[in-house]
C-alpha atoms as a PDB file:
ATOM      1  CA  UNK A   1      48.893  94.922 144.838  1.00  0.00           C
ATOM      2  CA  UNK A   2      46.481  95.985 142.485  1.00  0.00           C
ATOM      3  CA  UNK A   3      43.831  98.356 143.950  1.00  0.00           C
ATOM      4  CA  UNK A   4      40.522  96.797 144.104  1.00  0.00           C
ATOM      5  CA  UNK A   5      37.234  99.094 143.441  1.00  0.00           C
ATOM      6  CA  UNK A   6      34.333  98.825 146.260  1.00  0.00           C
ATOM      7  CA  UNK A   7      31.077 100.228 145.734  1.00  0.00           C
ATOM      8  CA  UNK A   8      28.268 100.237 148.325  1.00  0.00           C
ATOM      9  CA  UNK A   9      24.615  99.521 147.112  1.00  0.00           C
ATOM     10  CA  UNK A  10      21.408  98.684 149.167  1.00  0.00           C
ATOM     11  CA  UNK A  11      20.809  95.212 149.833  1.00  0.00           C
ATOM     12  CA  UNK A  12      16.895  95.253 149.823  1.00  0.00           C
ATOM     13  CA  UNK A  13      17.032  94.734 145.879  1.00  0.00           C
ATOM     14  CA  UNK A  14      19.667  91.827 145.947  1.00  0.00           C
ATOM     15  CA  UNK A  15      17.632  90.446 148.328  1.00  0.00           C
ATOM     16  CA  UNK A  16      14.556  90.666 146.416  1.00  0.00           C
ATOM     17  CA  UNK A  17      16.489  88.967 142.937  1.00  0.00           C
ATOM     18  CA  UNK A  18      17.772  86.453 145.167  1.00  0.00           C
ATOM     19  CA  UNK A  19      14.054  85.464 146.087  1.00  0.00           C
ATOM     20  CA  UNK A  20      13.338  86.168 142.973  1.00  0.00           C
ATOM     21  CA  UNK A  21      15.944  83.599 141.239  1.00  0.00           C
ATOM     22  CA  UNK A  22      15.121  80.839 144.224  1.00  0.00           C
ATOM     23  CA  UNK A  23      11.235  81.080 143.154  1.00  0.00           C
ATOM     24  CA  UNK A  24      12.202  80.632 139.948  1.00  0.00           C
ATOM     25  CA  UNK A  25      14.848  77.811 140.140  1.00  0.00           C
ATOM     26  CA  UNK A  26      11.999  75.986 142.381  1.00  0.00           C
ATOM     27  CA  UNK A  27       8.957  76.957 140.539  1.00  0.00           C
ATOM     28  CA  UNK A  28       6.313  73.898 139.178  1.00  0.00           C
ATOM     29  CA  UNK A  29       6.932  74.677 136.104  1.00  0.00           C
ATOM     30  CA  UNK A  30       8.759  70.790 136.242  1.00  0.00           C
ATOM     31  CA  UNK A  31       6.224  69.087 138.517  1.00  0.00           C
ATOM     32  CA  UNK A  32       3.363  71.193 135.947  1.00  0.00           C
ATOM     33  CA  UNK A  33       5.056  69.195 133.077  1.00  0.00           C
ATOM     34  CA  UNK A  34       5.530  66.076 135.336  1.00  0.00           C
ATOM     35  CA  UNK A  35       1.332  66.372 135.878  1.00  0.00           C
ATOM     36  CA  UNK A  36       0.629  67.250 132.203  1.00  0.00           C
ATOM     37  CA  UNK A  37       2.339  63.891 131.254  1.00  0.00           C
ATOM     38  CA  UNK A  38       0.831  62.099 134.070  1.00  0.00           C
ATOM     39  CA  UNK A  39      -2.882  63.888 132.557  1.00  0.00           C
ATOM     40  CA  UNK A  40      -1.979  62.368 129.075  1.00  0.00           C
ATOM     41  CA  UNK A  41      -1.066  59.147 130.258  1.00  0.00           C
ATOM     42  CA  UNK A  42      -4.019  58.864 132.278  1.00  0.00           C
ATOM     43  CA  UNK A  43      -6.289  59.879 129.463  1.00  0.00           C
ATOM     44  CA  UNK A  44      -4.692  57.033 127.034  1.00  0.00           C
ATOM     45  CA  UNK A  45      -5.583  54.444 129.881  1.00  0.00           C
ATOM     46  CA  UNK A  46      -9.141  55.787 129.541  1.00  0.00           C
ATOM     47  CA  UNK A  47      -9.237  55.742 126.295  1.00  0.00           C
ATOM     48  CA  UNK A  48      -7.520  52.388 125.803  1.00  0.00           C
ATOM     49  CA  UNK A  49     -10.337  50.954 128.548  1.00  0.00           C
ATOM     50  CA  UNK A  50     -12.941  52.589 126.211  1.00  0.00           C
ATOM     51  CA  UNK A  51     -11.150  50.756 123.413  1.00  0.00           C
ATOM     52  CA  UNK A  52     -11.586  47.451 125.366  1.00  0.00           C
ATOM     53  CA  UNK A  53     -15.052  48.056 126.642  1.00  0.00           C
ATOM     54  CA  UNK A  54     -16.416  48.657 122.761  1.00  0.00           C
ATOM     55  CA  UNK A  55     -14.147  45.542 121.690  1.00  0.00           C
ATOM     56  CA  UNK A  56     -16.146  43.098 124.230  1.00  0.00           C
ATOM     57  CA  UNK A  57     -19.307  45.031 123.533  1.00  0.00           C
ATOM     58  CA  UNK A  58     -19.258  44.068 119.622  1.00  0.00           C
ATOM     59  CA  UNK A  59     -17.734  41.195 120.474  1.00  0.00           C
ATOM     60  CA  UNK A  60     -21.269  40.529 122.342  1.00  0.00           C
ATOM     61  CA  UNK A  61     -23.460  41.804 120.064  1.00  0.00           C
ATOM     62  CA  UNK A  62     -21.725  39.627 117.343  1.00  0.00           C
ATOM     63  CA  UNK A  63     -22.928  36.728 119.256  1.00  0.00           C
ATOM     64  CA  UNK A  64     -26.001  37.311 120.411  1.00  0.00           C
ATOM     65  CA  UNK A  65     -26.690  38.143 116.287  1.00  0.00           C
ATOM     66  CA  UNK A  66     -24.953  35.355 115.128  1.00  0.00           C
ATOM     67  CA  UNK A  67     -27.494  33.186 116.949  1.00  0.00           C
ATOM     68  CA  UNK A  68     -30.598  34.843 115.497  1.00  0.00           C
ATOM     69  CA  UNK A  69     -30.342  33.788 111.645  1.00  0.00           C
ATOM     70  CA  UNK A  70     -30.501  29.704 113.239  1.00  0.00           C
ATOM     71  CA  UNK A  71     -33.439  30.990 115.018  1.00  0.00           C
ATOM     72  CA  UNK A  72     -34.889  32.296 111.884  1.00  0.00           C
ATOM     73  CA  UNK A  73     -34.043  28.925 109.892  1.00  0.00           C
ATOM     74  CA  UNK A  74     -35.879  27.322 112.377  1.00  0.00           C
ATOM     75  CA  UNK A  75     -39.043  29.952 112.747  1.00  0.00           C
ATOM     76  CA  UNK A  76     -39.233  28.795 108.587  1.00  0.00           C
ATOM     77  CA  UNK A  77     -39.090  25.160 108.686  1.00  0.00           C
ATOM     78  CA  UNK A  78     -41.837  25.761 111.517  1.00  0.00           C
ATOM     79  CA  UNK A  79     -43.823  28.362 109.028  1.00  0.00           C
ATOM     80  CA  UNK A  80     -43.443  26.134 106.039  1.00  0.00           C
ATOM     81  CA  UNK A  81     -44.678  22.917 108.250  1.00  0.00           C
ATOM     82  CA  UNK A  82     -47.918  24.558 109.008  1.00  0.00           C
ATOM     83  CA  UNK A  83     -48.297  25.929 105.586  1.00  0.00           C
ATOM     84  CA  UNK A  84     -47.726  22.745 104.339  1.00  0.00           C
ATOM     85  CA  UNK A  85     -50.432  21.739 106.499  1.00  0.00           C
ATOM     86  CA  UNK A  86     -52.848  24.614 106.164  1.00  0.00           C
ATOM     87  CA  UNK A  87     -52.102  23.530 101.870  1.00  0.00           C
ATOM     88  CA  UNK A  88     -53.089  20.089 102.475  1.00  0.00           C
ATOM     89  CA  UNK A  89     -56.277  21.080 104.411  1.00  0.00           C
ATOM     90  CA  UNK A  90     -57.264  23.664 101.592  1.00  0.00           C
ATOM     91  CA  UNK A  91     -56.802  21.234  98.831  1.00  0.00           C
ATOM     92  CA  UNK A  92     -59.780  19.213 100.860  1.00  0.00           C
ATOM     93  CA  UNK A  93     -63.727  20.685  99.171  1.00  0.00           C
ATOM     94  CA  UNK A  94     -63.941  21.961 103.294  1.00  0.00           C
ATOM     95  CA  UNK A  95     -62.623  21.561 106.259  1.00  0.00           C
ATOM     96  CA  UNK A  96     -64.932  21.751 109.290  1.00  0.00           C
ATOM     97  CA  UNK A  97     -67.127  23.659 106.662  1.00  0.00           C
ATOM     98  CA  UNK A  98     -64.274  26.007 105.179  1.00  0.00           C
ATOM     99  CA  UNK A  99     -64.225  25.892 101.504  1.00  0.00           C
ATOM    100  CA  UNK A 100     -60.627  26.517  99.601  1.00  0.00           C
ATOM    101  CA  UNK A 101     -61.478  29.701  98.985  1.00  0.00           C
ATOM    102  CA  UNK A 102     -61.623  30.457 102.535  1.00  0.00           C
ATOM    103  CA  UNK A 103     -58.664  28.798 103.225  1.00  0.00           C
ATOM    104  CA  UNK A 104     -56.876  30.601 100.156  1.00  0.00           C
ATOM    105  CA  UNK A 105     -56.005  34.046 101.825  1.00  0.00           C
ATOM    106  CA  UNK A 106     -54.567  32.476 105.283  1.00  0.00           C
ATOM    107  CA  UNK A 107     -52.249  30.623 102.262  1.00  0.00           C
ATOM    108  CA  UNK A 108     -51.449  33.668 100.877  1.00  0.00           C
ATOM    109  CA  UNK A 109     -50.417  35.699 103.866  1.00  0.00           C
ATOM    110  CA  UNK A 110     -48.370  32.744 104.982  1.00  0.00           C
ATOM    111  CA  UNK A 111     -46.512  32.703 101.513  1.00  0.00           C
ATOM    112  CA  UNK A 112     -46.164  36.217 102.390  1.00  0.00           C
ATOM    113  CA  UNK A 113     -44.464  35.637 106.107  1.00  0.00           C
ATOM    114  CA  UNK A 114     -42.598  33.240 104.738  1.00  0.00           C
ATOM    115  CA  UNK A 115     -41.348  35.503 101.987  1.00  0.00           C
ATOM    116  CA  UNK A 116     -40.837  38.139 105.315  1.00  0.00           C
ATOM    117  CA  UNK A 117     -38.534  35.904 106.689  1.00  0.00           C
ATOM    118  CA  UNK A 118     -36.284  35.023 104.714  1.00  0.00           C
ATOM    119  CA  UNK A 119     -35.541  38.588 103.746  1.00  0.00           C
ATOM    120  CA  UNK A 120     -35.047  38.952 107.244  1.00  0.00           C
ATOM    121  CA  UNK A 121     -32.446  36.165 107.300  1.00  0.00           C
ATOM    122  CA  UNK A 122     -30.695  37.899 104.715  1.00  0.00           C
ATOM    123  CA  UNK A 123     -30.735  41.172 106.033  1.00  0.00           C
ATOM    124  CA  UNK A 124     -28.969  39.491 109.612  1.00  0.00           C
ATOM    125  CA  UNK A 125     -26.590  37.986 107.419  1.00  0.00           C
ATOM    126  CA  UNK A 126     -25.917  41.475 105.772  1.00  0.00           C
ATOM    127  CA  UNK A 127     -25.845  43.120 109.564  1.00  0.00           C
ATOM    128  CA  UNK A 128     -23.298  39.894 110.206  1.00  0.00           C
ATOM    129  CA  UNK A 129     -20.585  40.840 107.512  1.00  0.00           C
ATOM    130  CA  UNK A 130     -20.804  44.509 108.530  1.00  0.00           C
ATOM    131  CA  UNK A 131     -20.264  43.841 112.399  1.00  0.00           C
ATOM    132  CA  UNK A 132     -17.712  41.256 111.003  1.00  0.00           C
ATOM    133  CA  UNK A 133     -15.914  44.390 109.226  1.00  0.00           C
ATOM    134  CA  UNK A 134     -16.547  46.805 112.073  1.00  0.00           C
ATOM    135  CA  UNK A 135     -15.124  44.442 113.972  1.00  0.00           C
ATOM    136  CA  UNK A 136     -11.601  44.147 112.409  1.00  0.00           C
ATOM    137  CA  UNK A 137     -11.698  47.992 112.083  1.00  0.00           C
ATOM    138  CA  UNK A 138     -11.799  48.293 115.742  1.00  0.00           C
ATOM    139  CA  UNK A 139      -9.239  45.385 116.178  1.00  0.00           C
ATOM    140  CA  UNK A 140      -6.777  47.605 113.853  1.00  0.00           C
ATOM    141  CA  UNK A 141      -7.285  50.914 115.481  1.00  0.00           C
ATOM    142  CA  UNK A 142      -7.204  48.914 118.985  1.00  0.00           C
ATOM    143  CA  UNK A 143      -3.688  47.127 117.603  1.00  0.00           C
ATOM    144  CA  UNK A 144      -2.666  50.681 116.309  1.00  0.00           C
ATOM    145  CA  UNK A 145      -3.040  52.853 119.360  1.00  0.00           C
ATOM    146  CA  UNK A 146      -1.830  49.719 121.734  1.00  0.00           C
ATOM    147  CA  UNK A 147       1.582  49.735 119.477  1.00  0.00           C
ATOM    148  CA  UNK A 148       1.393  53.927 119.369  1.00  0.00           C
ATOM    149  CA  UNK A 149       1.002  54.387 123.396  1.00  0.00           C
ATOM    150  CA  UNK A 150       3.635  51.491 124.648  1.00  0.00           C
ATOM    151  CA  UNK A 151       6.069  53.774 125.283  1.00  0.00           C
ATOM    152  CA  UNK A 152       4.146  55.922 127.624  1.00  0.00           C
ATOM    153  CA  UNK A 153       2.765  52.468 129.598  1.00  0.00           C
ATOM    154  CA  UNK A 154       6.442  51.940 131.267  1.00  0.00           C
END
C-alpha cells in the first residue's frame, strides 16, 4: 500500500472559494443576457409599431391630398363660370352704371386667381408623386426590417 500524503490547511478559505465558485456558477450574468435580448426584442416591437403608425399616417395624408386637386378642379370651373360672367357683363357700355373699365381690373385679378389655381393644382399633384415615392420608401424599409427581425418574433 502506497503511502498517501495528508496535509492540514484551514477551512475558512475553501469555504470562502466555494461561495465564491457557487456565486459565480449562479450569477445573472445568463438572466442579464436573457433581459438584454428581451430589451432588443422589445425595442424592435416599438419600432416596428412606429413603422406601422407612420405607414397608416401617410397612408392618411395620401388621401386626404388626393381629394384636394378634385376640389381645386372644381373651385376653377366655379372661378371660370363667374369670370365668364363678370366678361359678359363688362363687354355691356355699363352695368348698373359700371363702365368696362371699371369692370376691367375685377377681370384681371380673376385671370390672376385663376392663374393661382391652377399652379396650385400642379403643385398638389407634385406633393402627390412625392408622397407616392415616400410612400414605397417606407413600404421597402417596412418590408426590409419585417423580413430582418422575423427571427427574433418566435
Amino acid at each position: 500500500m502506497a503511502e498517501e500524503e495528508y496535509e492540514i490547511i484551514p477551512t475558512s478559505p475553501l469555504k470562502r472559494l466555494e461561495k465564491r465558485i457557487s456565486k459565480v456558477e449562479s450569477s445573472t450574468s445568463s438572466s442579464q443576457i436573457q433581459n438584454l435580448i428581451e430589451q432588443i426584442i422589445e425595442l424592435i416591437k416599438s419600432n416596428q409599431r412606429v413603422i406601422d403608425d407612420v405607414i397608416k399616417a401617410d397612408s392618411e395624408l395620401r388621401n386626404e391630398i388626393s381629394k384636394i386637386p378634385g376640389r381645386i378642379d372644381n373651385l376653377i370651373v366655379n372661378m371660370n363660370e363667374f369670370i365668364e360672367l363678370l366678361k359678359a357683363s363688362a363687354t355691356e357700355e355699363t352695368v348698373a352704371g359700371m363702365s368696362k373699365e371699371a369692370m376691367e381690373p375685377l377681370v384681371e385679378k380673376m385671370d390672376e386667381l385663376v392663374n393661382q389655381n391652377k399652379k396650385a393644382v400642379e403643385t398638389n399633384q407634385a406633393v402627390l408623386s412625392s408622397l407616392g415615392m415616400i410612400d414605397n420608401r417606407l413600404k421597402r424599409l417596412y418590408l426590409q426590417s419585417s423580413t430582418g427581425t422575423s427571427s427574433f418574433k418566435r
